[in-house]
Protein backbone atom coordinates (compact mmCIF):
# COMPACT_ATOMS: atom_id res chain seq x y z
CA UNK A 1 -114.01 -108.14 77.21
CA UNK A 2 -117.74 -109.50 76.93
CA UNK A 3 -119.96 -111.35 78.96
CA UNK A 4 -122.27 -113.85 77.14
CA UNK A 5 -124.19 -114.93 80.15
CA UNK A 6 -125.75 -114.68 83.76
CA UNK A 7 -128.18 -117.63 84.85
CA UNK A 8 -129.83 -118.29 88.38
CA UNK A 9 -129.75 -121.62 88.94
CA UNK A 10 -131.08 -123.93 92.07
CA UNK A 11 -128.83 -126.88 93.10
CA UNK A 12 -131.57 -129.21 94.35
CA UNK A 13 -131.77 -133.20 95.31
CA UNK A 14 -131.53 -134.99 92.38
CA UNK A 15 -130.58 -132.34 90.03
CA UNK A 16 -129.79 -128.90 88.96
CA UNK A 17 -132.52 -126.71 87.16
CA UNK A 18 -132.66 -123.22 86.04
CA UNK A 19 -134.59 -120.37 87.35
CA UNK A 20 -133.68 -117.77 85.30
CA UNK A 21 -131.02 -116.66 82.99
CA UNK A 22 -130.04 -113.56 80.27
CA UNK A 23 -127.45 -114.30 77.07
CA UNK A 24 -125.87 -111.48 74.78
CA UNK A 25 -125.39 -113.93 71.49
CA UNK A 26 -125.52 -110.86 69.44
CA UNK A 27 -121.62 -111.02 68.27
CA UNK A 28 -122.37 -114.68 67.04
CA UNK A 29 -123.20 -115.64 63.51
CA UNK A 30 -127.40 -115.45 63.54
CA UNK A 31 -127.50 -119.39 62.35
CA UNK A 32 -125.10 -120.61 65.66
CA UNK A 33 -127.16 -118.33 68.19
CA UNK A 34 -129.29 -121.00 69.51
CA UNK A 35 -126.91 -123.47 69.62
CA UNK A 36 -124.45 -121.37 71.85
CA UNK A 37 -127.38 -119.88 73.97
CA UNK A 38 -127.94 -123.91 74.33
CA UNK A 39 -124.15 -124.55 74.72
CA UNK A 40 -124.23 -121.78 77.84
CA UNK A 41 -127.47 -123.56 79.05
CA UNK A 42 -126.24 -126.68 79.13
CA UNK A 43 -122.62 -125.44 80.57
CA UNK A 44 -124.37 -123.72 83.43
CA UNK A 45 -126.10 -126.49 84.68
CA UNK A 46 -123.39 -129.36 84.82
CA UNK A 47 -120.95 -126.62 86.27
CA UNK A 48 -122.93 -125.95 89.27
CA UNK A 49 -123.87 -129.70 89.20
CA UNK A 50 -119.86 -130.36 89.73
CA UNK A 51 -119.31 -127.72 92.57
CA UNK A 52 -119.56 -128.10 96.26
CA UNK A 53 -122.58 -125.80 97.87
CA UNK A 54 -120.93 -122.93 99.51
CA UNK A 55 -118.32 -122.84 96.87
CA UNK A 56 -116.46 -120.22 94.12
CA UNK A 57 -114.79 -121.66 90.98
CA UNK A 58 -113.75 -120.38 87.82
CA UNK A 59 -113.84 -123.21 84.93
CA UNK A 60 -112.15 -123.18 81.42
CA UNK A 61 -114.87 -124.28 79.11
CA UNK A 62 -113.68 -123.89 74.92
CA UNK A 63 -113.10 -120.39 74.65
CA UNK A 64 -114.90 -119.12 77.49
CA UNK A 65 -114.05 -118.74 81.24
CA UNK A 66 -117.43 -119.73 83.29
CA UNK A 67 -117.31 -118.16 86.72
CA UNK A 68 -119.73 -120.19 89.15
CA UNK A 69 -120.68 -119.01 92.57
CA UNK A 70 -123.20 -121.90 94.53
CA UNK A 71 -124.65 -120.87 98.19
CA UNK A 72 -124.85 -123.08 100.93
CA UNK A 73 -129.14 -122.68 100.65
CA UNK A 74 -128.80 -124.62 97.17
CA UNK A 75 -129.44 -121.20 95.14
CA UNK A 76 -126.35 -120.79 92.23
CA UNK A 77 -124.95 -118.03 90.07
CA UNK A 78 -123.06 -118.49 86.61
CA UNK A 79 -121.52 -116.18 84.21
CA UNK A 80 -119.59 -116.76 80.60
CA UNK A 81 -117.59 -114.50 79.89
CA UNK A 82 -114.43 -114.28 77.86
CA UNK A 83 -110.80 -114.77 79.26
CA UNK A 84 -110.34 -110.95 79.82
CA UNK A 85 -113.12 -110.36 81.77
CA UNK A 86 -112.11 -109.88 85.09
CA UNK A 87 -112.72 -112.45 87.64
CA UNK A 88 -113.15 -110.16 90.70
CA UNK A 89 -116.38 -108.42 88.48
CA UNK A 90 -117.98 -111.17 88.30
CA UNK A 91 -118.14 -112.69 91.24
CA UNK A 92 -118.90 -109.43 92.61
CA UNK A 93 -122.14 -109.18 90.15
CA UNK A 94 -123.25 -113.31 91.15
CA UNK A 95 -123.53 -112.18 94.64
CA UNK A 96 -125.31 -108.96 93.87
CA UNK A 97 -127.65 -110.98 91.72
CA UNK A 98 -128.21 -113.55 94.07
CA UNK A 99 -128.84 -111.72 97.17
CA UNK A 100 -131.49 -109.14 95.33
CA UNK A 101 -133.02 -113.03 93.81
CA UNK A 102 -133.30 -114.55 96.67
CA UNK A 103 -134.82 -111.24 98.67
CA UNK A 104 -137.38 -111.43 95.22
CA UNK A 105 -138.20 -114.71 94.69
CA UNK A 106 -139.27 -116.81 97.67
CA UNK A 107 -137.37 -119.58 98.91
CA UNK A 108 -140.28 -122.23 98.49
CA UNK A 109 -140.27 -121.44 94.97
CA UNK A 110 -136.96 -122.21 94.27
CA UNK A 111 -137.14 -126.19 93.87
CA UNK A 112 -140.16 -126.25 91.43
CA UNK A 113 -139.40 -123.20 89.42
CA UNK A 114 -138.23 -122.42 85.70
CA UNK A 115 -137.74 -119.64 83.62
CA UNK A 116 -141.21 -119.92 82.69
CA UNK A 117 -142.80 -119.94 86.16
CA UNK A 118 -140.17 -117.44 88.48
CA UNK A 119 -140.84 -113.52 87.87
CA UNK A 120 -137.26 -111.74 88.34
CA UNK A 121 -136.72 -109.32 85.09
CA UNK A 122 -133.59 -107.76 86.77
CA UNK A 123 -130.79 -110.18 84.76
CA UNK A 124 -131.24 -108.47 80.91
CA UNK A 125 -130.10 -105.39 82.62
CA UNK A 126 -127.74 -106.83 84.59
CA UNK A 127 -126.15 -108.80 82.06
CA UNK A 128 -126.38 -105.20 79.91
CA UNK A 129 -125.02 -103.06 82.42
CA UNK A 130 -121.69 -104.87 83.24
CA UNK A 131 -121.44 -105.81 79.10
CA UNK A 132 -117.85 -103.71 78.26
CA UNK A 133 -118.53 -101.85 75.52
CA UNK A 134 -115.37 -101.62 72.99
CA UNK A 135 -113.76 -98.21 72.80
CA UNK A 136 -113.08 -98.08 68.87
């Protein structure tokens, strides 16, 4: 069970941008780690493009299982995760994540930010603490 990504995105009027977002590409081959961190990017984005605001989903993308969670104040959640990880977890961590975001990072900010520009360091640890390690 692995996740292989959390991103904070803003569903805005035209279009869908990203605020802020963590990726664990470590199990991938070092040559394909861009491309899937791009793959996830990419992913995120048209997912919470597709969804309703005020709307939960949980989309079959390859081999991964994207959950997507998209308030009704334009402000989205995804995760990537593999098919075992549990559903329940992580909707229960994109609601945790965006309530402490959107307490951090004001509202007005929101339509005109990017990675670059929004300060919230709290989705590395995140993404870290809810990783399941493997037993063996």
């Amino acid at each position: 069970m692995r996740l292989y990504s959390l991103s904070v995105l803003y569903k805005g009027d035209p279009k869908v941008h990203l605020l802020k977002a963590a990726y664990d590409v470590s199990t991938f081959n070092f040559f394909q780690r861009s491309s899937v961190q791009e793959f996830m990017t990419f992913t995120s984005q048209l997912i919470v493009e597709r969804s309703e605001l005020g709307s939960r989903a949980s989309v079959k993308e390859q081999d991964y299982l994207c959950h997507v969670y998209v308030r009704n104040d334009g402000l989205a959640g995804v995760v990537i995760a593999d098919n075992e990880y549990p559903q329940r977890v992580c909707f229960t961590l994109l609601d945790k994540v965006l309530d402490e975001f959107s307490r951090q990072v004001s509202k007005i900010d929101w339509p005109s930010g990017s990675p670059a520009t929004i300060s919230y360091a709290a989705l590395d640890g995140y993404l870290s603490k809810y990783q399941v390690r493997d037993p063996r």
